[in-house]
Protein backbone atom coordinates (compact mmCIF):
# COMPACT_ATOMS: atom_id res chain seq x y z
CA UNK A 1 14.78 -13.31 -14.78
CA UNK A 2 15.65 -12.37 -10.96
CA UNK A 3 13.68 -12.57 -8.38
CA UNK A 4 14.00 -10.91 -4.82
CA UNK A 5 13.06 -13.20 -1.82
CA UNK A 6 12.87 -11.20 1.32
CA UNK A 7 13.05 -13.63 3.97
CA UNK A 8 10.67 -12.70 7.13
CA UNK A 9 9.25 -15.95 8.76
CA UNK A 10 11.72 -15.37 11.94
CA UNK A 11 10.62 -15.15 15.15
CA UNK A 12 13.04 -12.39 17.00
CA UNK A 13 14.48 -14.38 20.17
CA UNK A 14 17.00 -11.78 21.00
CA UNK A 15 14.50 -8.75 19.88
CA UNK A 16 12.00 -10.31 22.19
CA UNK A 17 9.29 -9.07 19.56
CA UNK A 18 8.65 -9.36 16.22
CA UNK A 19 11.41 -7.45 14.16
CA UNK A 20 9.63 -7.91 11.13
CA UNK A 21 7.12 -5.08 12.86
CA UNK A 22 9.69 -3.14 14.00
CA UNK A 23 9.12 0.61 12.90
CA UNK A 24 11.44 1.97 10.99
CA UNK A 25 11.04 6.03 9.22
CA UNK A 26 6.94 5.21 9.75
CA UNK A 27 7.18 1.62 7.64
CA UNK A 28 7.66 -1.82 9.06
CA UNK A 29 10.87 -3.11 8.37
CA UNK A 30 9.06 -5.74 6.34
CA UNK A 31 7.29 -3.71 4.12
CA UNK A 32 9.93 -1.36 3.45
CA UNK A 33 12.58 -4.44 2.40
CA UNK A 34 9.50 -5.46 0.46
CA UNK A 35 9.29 -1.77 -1.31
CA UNK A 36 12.93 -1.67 -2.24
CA UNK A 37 12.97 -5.06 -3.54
CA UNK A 38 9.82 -4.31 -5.82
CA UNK A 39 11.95 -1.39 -7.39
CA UNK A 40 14.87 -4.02 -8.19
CA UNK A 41 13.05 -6.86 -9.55
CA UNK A 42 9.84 -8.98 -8.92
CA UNK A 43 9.33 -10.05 -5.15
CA UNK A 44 8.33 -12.93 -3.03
CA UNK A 45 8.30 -12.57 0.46
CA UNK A 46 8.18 -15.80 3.46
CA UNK A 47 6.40 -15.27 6.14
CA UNK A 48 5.31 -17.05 9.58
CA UNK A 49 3.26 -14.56 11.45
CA UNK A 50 -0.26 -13.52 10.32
CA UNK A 51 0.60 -10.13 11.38
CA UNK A 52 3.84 -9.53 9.02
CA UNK A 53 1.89 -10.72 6.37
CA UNK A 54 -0.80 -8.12 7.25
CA UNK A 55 2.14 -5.62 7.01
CA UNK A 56 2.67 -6.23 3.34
CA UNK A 57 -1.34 -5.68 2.62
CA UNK A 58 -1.17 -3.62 -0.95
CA UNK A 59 2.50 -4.09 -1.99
CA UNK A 60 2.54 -6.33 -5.23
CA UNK A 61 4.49 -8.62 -3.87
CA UNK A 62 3.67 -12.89 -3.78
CA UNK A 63 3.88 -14.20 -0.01
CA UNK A 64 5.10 -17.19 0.86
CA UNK A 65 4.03 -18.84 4.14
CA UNK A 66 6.69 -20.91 5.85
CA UNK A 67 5.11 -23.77 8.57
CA UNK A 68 8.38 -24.91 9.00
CA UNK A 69 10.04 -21.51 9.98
CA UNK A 70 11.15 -22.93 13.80
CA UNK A 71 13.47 -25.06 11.87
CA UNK A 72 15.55 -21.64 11.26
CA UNK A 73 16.51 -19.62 8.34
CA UNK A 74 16.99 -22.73 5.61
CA UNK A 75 13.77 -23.47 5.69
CA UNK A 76 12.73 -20.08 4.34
CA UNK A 77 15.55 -19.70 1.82
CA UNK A 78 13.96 -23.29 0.40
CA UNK A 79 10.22 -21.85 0.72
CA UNK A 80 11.30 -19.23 -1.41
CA UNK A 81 13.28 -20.89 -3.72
CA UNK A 82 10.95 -23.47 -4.09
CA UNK A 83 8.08 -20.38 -5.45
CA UNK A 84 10.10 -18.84 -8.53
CA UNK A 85 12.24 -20.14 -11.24
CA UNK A 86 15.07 -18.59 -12.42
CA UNK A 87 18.28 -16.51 -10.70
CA UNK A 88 17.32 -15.40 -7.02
CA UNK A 89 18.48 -12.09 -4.84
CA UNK A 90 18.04 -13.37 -1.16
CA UNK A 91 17.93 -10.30 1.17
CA UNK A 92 16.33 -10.00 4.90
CA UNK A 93 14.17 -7.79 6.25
CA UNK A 94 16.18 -6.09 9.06
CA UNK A 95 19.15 -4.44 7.20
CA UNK A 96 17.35 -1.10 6.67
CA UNK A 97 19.68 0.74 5.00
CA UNK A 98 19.76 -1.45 1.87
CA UNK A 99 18.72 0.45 -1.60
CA UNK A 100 17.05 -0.61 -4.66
CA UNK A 101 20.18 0.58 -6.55
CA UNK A 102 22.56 -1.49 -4.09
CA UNK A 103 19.98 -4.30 -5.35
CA UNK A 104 20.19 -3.54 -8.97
CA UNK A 105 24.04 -3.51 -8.60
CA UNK A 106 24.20 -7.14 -7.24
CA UNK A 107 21.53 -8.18 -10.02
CA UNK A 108 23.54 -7.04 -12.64
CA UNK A 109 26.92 -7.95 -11.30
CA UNK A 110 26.52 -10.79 -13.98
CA UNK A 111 28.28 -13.31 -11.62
CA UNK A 112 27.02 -16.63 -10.59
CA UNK A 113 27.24 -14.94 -6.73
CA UNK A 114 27.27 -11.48 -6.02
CA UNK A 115 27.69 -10.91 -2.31
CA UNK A 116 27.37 -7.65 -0.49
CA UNK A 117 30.89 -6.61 1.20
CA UNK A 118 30.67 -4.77 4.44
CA UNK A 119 32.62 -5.07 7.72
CA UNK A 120 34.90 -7.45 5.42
CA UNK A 121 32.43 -10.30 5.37
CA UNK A 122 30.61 -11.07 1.81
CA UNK A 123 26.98 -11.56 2.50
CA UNK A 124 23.92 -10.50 1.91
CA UNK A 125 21.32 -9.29 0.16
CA UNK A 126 23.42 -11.55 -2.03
CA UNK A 127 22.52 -12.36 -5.85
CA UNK A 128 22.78 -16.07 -6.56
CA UNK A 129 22.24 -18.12 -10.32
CA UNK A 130 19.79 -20.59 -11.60
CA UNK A 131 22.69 -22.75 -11.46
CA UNK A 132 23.19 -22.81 -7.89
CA UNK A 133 19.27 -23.85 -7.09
CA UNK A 134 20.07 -27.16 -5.97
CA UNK A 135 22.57 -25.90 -3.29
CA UNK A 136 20.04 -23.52 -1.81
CA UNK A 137 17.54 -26.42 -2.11
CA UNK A 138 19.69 -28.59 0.05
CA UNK A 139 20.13 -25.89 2.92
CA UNK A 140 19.23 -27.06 6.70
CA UNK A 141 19.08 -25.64 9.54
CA UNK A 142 19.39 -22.26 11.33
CA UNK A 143 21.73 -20.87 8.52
CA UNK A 144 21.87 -18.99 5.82
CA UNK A 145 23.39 -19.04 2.31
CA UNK A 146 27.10 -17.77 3.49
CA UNK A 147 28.88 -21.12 3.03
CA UNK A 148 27.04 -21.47 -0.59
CA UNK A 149 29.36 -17.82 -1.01
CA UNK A 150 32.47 -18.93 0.44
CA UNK A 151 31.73 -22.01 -1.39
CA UNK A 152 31.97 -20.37 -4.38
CA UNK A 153 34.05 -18.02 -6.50
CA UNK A 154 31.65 -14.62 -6.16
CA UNK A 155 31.85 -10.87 -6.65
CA UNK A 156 31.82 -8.27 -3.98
CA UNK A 157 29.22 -5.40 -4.05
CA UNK A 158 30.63 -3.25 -1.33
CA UNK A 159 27.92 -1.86 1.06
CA UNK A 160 28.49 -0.59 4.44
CA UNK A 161 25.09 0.39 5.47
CA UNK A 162 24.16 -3.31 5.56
CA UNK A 163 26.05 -3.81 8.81
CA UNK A 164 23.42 -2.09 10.00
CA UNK A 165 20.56 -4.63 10.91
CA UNK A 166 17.93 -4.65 13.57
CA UNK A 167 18.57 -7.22 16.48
């Protein structure tokens, strides 16, 4: 089984507010990267804020508070790893163009990584096995899972629309 972590607990320096929040086609960007993940697979979402959680009120999805979100981007990956068993799809919340289908494609890629390829980078919403829990487990920091990809032999979904992300 897959699930989709949407990782949320950020706190926007360069935005200057809360991206999370940020409107996007009458949604929050939260909720609607919560929505398309629901129509891929199962969902947990990390949060921080009281108010991003608020944002998600209704959607079927299981949050995941983060106290430890200041520590950067790791910290939520592990929070969310740390809530499901089983083969994860990490994906953020500011890449609006993303699709349940793109999602679907990465899920059943059938690789141990499947990375999304745009702007000839491999990264994510990228699909990652059981069998690399550990690895994400052992994440610090303000970073995310690119050097588990590089890492790693992986497949290449290509997407362009994820260069698109809200900063």
């Amino acid at each position: 089984m897959t699930t989709c972590i949407v990782l949320a607990a950020g706190f926007s320096r360069r935005l200057g507010q809360p991206k999370q929040l940020v409107d996007w086609e009458g949604e929050p960007l939260v909720r609607r990267a919560a929505r398309i993940a629901l129509d891929a697979a199962p969902t947990i979402v990390v949060v921080a804020h009281d108010a991003v959680r608020d944002a998600l009120a209704g959607l079927n999805v299981t949050i995941v508070d983060n106290p430890e979100a200041e520590e950067g981007m790791a910290s939520s990956i592990r929070r969310g790893i740390a809530a499901c068993e089983g083969d994860v799809l990490l994906m953020l919340c500011d890449q609006p163009l993303i699709t349940a289908r793109h999602l679907r494609a990465l899920i059943d890629a059938k690789a141990t990584i499947a990375a999304t390829g745009y702007r000839g980078i491999a990264g994510v919403p990228a699909f990652f096995a059981s069998s690399l829990r550990d690895e994400l487990l052992a994440l610090r920091g303000d970073v995310g899972a690119r050097r588990i990809i590089e890492g790693h032999e992986h497949v290449v979904v290509p997407f362009e629309g994820a260069a698109l992300d809200v900063d």
